[in-house]
C-alpha atoms as a PDB file:
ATOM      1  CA  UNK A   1      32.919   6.619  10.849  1.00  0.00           C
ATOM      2  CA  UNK A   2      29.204   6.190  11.064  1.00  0.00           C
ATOM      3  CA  UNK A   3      29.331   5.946  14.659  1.00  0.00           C
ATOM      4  CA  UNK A   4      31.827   9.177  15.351  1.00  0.00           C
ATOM      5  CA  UNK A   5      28.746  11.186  13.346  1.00  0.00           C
ATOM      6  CA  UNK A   6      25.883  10.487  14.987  1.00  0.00           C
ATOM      7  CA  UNK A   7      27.855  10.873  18.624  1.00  0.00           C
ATOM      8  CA  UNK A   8      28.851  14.412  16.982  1.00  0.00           C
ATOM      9  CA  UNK A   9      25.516  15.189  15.711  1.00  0.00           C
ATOM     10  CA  UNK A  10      24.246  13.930  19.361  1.00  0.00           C
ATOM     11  CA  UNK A  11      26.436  15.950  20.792  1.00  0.00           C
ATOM     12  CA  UNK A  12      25.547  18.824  18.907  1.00  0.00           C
ATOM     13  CA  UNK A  13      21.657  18.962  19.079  1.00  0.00           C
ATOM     14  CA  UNK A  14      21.601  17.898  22.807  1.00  0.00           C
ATOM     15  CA  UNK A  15      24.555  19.995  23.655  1.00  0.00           C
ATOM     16  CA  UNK A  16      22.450  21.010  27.185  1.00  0.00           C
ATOM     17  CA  UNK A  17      20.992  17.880  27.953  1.00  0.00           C
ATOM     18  CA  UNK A  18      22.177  14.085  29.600  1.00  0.00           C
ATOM     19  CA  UNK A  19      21.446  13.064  25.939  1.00  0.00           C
ATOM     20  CA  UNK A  20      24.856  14.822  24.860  1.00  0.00           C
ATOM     21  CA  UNK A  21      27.276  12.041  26.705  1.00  0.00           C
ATOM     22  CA  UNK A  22      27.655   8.896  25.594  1.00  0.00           C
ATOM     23  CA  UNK A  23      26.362   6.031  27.316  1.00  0.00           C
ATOM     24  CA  UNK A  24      29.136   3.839  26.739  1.00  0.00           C
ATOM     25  CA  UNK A  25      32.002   6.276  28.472  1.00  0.00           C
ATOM     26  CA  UNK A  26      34.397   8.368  26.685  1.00  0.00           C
ATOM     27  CA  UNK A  27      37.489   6.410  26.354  1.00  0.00           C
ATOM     28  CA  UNK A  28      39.504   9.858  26.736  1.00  0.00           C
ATOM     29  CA  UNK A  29      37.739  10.721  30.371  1.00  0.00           C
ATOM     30  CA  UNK A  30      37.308   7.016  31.721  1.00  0.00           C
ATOM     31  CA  UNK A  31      40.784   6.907  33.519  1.00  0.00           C
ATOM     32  CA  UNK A  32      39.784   9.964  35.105  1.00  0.00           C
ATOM     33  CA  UNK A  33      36.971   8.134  37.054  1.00  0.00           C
ATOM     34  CA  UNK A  34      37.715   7.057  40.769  1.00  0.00           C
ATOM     35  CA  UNK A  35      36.283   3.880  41.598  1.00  0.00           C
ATOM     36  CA  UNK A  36      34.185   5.895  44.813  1.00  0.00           C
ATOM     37  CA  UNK A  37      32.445   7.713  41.842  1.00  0.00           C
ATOM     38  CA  UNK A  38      31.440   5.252  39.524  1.00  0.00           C
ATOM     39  CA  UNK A  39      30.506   3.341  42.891  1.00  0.00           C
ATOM     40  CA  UNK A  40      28.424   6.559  43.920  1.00  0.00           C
ATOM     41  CA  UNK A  41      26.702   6.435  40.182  1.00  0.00           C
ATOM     42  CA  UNK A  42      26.142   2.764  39.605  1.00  0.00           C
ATOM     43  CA  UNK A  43      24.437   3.284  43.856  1.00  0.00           C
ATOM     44  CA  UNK A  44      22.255   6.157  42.815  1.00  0.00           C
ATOM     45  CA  UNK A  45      21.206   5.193  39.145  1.00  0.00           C
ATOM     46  CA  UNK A  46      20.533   1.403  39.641  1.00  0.00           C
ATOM     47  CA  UNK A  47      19.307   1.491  42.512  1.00  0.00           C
ATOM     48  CA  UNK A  48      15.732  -0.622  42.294  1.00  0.00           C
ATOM     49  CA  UNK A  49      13.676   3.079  42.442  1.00  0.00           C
ATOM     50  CA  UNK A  50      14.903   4.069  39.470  1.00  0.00           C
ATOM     51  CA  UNK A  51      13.554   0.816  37.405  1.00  0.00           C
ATOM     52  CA  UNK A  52      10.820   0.238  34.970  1.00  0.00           C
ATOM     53  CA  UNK A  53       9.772  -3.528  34.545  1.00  0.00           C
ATOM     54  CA  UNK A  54       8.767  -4.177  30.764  1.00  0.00           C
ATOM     55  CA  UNK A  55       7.012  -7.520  29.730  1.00  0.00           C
ATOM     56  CA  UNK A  56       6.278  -9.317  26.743  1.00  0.00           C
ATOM     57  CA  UNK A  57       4.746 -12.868  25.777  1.00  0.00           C
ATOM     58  CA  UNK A  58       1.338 -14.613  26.317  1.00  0.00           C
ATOM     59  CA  UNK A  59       2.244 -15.433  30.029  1.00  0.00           C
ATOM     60  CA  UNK A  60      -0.247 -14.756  32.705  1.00  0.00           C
ATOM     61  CA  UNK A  61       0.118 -10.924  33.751  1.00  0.00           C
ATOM     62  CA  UNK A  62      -0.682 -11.851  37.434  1.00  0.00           C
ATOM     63  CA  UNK A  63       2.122 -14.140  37.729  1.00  0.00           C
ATOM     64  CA  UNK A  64       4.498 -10.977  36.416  1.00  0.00           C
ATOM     65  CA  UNK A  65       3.063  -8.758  38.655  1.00  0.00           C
ATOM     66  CA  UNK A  66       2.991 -11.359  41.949  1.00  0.00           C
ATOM     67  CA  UNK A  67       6.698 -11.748  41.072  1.00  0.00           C
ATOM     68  CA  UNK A  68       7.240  -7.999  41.076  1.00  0.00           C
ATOM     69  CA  UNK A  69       5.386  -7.654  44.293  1.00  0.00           C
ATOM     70  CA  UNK A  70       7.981  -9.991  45.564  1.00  0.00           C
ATOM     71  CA  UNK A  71      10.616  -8.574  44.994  1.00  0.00           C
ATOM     72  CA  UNK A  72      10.475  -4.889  44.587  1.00  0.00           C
ATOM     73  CA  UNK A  73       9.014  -4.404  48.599  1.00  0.00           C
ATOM     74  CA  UNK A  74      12.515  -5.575  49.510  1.00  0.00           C
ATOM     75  CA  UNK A  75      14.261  -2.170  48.637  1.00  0.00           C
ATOM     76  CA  UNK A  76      13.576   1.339  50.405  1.00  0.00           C
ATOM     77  CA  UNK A  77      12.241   4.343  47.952  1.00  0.00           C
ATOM     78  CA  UNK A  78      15.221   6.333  46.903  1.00  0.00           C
ATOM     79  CA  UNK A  79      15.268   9.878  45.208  1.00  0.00           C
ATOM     80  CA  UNK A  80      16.825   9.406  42.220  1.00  0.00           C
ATOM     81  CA  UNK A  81      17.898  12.695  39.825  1.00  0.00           C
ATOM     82  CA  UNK A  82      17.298  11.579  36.655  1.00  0.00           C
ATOM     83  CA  UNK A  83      15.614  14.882  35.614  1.00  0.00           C
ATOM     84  CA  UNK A  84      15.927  15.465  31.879  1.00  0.00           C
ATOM     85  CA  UNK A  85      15.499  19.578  30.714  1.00  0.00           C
ATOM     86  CA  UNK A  86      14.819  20.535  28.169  1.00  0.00           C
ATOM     87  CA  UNK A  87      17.399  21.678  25.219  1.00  0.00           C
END
């Protein structure tokens, strides 16, 4: 029950906005998906441009960001639409 609230209150306040879907699907719309879409989504959202690399621990930063330079020069820049408006 907890969990049908706050995707209705969700809903509600971000009626305008990507924050009113649900990230995990809605069961009711998934068969609706062709495979050539979700393809064309997972392609366009994950691609590497659309990333953010996060790190944690006492490790040397240098070593993070030599492995980054690795391998993020491996993938072309690609525009990605992940514009958020306002409500």
């Amino acid at each position: 029950p907890e969990s049908i609230l706050a995707r209705t209150i969700q809903q509600a306040v971000f009626a305008n906005t990507i924050y009113a879907n649900d990230s995990g699907g809605d069961p009711r719309a998934i068969p609706s998906l062709t495979y050539e879409a979700f393809v064309r989504f997972h392609r366009v959202h994950y691609h590497p441009s659309n990333a953010l690399a996060f790190f944690y621990g006492d490790d040397d930063p240098g070593e993070r960001l030599r492995i980054l330079d690795e391998w993020f020069p491996r993938f072309e820049a690609a525009p990605v639409p992940a514009a958020v408006p306002l409500q």
